[in-house]
C-alpha atoms as a PDB file:
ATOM      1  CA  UNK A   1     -24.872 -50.867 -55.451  1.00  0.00           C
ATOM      2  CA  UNK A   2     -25.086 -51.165 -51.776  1.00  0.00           C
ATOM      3  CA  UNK A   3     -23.599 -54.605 -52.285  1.00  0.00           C
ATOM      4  CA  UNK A   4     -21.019 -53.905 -53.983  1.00  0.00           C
ATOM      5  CA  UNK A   5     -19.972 -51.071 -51.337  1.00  0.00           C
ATOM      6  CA  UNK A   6     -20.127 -54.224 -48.589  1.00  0.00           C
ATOM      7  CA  UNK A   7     -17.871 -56.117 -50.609  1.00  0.00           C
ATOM      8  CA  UNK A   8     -15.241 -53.861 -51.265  1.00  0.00           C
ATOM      9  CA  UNK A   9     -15.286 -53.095 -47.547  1.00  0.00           C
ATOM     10  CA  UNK A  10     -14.671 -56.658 -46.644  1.00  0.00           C
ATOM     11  CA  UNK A  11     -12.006 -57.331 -49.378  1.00  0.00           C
ATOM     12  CA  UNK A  12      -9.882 -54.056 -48.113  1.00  0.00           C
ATOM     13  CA  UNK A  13     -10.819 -55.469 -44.548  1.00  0.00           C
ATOM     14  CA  UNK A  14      -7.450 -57.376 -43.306  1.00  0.00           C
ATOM     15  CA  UNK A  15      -8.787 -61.146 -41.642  1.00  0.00           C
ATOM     16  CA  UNK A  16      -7.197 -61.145 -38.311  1.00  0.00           C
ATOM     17  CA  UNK A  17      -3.918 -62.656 -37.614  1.00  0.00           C
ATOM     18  CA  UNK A  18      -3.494 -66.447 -36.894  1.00  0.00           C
ATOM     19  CA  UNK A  19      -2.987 -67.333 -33.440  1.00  0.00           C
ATOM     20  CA  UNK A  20       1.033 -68.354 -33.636  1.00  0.00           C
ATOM     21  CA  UNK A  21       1.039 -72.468 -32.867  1.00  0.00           C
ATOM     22  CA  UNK A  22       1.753 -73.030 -28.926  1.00  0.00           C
ATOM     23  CA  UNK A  23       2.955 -76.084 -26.796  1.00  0.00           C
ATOM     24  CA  UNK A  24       0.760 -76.869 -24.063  1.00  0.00           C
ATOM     25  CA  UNK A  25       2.324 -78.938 -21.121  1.00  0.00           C
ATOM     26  CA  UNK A  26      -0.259 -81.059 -19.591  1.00  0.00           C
ATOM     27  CA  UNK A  27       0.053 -83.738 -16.823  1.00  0.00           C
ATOM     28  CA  UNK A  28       0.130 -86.366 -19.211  1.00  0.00           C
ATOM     29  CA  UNK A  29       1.872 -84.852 -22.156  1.00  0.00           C
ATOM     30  CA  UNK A  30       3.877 -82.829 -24.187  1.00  0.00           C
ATOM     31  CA  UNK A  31       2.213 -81.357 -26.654  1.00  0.00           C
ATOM     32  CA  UNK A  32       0.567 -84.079 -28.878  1.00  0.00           C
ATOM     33  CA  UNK A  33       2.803 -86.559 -26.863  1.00  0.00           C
ATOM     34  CA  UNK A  34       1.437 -88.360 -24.413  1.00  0.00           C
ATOM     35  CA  UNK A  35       4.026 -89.209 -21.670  1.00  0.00           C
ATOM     36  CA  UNK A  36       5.556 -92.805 -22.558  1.00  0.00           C
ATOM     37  CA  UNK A  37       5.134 -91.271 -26.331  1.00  0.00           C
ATOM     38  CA  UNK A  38       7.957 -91.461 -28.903  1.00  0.00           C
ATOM     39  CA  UNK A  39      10.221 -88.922 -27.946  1.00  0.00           C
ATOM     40  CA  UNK A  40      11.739 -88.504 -31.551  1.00  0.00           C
ATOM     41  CA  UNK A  41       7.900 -87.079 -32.302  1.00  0.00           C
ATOM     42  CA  UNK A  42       7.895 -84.864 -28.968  1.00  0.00           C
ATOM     43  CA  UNK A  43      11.499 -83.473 -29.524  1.00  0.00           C
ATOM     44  CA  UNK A  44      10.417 -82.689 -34.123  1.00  0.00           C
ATOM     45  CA  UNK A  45       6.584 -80.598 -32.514  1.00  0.00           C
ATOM     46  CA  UNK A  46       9.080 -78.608 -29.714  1.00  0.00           C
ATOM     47  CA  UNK A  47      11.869 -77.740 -31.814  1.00  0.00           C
ATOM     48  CA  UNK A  48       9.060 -76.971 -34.613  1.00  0.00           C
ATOM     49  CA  UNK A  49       7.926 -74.404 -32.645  1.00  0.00           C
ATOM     50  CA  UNK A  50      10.310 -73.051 -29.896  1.00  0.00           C
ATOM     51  CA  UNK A  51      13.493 -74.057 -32.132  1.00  0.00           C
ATOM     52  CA  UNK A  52      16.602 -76.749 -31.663  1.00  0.00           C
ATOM     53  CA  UNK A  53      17.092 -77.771 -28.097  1.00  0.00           C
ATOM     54  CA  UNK A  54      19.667 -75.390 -26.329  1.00  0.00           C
ATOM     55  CA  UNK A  55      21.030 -77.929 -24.078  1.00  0.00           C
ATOM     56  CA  UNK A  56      20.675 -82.150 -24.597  1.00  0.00           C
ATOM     57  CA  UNK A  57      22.918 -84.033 -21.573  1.00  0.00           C
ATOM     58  CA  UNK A  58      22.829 -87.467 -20.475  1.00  0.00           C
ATOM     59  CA  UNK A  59      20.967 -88.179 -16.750  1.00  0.00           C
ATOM     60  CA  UNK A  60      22.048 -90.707 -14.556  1.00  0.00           C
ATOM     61  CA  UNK A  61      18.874 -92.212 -13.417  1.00  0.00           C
ATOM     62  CA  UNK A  62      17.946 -93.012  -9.354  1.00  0.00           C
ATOM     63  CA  UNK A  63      20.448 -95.727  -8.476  1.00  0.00           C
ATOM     64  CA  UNK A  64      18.719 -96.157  -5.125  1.00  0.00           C
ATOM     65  CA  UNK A  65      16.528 -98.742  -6.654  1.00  0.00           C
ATOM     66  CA  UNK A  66      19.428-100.777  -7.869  1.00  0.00           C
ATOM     67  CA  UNK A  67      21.040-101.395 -11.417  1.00  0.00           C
ATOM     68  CA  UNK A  68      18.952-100.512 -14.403  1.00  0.00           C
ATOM     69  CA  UNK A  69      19.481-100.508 -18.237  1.00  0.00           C
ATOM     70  CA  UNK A  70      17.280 -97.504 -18.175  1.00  0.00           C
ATOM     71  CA  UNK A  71      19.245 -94.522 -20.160  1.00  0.00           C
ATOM     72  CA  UNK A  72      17.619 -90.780 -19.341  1.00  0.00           C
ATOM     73  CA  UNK A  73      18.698 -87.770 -21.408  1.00  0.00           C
ATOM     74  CA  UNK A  74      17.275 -84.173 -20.421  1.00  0.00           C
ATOM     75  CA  UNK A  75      16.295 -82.379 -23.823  1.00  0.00           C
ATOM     76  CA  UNK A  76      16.627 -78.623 -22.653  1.00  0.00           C
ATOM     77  CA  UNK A  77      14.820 -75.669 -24.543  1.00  0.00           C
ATOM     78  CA  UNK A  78      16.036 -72.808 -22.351  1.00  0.00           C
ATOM     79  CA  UNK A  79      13.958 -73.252 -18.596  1.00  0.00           C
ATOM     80  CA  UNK A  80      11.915 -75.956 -20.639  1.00  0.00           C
ATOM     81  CA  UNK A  81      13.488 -79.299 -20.036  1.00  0.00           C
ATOM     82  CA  UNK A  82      11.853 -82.810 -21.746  1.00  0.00           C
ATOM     83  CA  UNK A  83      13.127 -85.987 -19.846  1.00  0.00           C
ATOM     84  CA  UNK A  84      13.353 -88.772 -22.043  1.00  0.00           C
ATOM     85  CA  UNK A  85      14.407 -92.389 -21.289  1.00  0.00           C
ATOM     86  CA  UNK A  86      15.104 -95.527 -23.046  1.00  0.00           C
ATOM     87  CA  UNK A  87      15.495 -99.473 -21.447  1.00  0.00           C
ATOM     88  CA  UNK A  88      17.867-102.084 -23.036  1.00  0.00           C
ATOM     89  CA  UNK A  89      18.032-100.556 -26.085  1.00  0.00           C
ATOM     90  CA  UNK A  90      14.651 -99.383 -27.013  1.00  0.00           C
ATOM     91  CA  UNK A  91      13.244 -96.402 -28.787  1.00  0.00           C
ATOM     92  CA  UNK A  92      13.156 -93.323 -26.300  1.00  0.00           C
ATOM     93  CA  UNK A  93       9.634 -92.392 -24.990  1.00  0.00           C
ATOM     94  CA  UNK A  94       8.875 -89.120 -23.206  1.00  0.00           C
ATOM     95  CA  UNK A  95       9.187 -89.631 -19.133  1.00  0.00           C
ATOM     96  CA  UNK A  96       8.311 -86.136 -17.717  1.00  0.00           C
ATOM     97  CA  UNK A  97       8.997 -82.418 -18.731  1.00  0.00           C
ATOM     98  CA  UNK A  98      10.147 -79.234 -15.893  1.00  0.00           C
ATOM     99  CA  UNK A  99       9.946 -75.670 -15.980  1.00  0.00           C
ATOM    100  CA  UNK A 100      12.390 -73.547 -14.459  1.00  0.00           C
ATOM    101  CA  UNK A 101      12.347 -70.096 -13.406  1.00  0.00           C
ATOM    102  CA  UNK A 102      14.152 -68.086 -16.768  1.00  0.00           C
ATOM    103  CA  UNK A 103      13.165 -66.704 -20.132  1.00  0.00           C
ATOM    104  CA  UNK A 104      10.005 -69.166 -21.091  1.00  0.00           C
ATOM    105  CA  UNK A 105       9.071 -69.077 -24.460  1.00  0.00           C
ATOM    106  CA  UNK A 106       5.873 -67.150 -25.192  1.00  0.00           C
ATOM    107  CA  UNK A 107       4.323 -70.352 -26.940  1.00  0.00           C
ATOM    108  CA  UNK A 108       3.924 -72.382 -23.934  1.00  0.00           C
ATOM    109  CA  UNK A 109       0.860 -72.884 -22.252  1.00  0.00           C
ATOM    110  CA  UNK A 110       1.331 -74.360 -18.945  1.00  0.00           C
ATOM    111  CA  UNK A 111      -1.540 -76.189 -16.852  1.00  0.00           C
ATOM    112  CA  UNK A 112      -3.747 -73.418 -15.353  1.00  0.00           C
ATOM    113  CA  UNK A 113      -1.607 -71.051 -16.529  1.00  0.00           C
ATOM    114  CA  UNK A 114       0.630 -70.741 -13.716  1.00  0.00           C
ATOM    115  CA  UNK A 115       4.009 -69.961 -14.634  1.00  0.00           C
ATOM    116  CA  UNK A 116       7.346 -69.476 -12.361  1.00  0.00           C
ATOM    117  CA  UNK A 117       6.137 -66.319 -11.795  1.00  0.00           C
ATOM    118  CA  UNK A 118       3.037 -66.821 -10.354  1.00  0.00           C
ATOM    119  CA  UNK A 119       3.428 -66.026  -6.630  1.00  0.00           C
ATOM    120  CA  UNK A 120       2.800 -69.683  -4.589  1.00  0.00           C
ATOM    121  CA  UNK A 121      -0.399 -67.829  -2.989  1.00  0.00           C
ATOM    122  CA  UNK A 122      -2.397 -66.814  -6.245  1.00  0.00           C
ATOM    123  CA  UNK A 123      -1.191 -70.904  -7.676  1.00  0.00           C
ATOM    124  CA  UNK A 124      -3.065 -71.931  -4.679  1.00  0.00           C
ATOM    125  CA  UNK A 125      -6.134 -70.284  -5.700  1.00  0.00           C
ATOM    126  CA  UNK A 126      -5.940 -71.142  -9.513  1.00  0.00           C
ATOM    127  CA  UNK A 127      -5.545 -74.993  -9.119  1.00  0.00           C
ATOM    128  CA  UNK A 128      -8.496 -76.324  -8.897  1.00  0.00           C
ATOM    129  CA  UNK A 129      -8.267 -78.410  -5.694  1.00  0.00           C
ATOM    130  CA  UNK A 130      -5.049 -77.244  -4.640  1.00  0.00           C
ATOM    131  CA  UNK A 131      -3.176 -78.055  -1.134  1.00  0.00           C
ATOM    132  CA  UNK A 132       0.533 -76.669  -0.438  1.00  0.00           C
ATOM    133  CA  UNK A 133       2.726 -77.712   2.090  1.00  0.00           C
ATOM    134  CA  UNK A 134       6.817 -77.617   2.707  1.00  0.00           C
ATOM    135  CA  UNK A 135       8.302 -80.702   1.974  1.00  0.00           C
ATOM    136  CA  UNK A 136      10.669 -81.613   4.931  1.00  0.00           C
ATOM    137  CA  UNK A 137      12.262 -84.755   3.027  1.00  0.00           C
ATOM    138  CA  UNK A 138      13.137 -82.470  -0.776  1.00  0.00           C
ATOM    139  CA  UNK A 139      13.076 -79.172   1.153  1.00  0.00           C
ATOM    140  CA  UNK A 140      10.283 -77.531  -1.111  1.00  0.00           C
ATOM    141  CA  UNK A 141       7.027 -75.823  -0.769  1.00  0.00           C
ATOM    142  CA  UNK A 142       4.365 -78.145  -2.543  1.00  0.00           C
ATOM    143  CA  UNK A 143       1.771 -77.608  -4.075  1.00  0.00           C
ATOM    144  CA  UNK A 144      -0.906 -80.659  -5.495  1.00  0.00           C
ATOM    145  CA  UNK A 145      -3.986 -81.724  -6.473  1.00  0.00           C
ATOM    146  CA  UNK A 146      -6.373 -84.311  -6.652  1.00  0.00           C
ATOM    147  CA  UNK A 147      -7.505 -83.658  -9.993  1.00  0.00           C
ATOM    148  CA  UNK A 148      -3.956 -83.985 -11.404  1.00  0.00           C
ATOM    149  CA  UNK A 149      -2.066 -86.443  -9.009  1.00  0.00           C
ATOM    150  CA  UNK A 150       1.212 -86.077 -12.065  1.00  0.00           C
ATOM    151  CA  UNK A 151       1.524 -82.620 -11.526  1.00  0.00           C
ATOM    152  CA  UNK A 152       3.767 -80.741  -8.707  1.00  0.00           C
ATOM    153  CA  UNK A 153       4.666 -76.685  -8.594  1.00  0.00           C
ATOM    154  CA  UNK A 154       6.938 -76.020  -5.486  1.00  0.00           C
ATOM    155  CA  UNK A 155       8.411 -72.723  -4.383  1.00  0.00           C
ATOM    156  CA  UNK A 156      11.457 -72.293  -2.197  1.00  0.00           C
ATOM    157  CA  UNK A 157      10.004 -70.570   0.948  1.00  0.00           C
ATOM    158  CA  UNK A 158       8.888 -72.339   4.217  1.00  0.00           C
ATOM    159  CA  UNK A 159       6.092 -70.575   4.658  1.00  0.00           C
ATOM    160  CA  UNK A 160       4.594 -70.787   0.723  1.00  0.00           C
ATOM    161  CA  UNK A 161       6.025 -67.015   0.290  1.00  0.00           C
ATOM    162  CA  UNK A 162       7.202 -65.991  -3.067  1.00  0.00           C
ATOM    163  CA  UNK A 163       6.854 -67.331  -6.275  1.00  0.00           C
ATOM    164  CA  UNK A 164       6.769 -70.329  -7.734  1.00  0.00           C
ATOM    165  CA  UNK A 165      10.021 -71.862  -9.131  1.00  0.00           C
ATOM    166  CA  UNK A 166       9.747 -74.868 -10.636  1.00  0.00           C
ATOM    167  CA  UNK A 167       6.338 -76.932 -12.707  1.00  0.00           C
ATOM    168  CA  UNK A 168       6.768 -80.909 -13.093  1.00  0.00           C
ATOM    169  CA  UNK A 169       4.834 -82.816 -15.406  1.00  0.00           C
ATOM    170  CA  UNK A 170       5.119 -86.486 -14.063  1.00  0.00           C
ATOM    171  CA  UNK A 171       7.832 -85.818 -11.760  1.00  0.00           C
ATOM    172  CA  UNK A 172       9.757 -89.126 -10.872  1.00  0.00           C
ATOM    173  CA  UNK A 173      11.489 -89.044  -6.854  1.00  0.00           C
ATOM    174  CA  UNK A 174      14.992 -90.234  -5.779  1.00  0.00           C
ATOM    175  CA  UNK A 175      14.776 -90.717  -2.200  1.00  0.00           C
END
């Protein structure tokens, strides 16, 4: 009898909700993609889960290094943006991903889970490793580290004040 009581408890007992799926950014990927991935499997797991893109333009990439038959086209999922490129034809791979300051979907996990809100002080003390200093040549407030050399949070202020504003995943420099 006493079993039966159990039972009847645990069928009337709801199991707990799944977990909704998330997108975690990563140095090296986006989602499942690994950066230099196909981009036609990043862009069907992101728009699986936070919907169509919201934005796709064309990107003129750094012409200080001379011509190229590289083609660049930001894939933009409102602050999320997915940089994808293509040479001479070939199929587009992934090349970086940013995060702006804006309405972020609440299925992304970013690395260390520092967002754009995340004042530049408390960043400094979550990344593992982390150094910060303003960039004279970009005009940004940098913050690094060692243990992931592809990954760059800045904030606006001189002095590392306020929060941060943008997250790069493989960032790429025009100088």
């Amino acid at each position: 009898m006493l079993t039966t009581s159990i039972l009847a408890v645990a069928a009337i007992t709801p199991a707990p909700a799944a977990e909704p799926p998330r997108l975690r950014l990563t140095a090296g990927a986006v989602g499942s993609v690994a950066i230099g991935g196909p981009a036609a499997t990043m862009r069907a797991e992101v728009t699986a889960l936070l919907g169509r893109p919201t934005k796709v333009r064309k990107m003129t990439p750094c012409e200080l290094a001379g011509p190229t038959d590289v083609r660049q086209r930001a894939l933009i999922w409102k602050n999320l943006t997915v940089t994808v490129s293509s040479k001479a034809g070939a199929p587009e791979t992934v090349a970086s991903w940013t995060v702006t300051p804006g309405r972020m979907s609440a299925r992304l996990d970013l690395p260390y889970g520092v967002s754009t809100t995340t004042p530049v002080s408390k960043a400094l003390s979550l990344i593992p490793t982390a150094t910060g200093e303003y960039d004279e040549v970009f005009g940004f407030y940098a913050i690094r580290t060692r243990a992931e050399p592809d990954l760059l949070w800045t904030g606006e202020h001189r002095d590392g004040s306020g929060p941060v504003t943008r997250i790069d995943g493989h960032p790429a420099f025009c100088e």
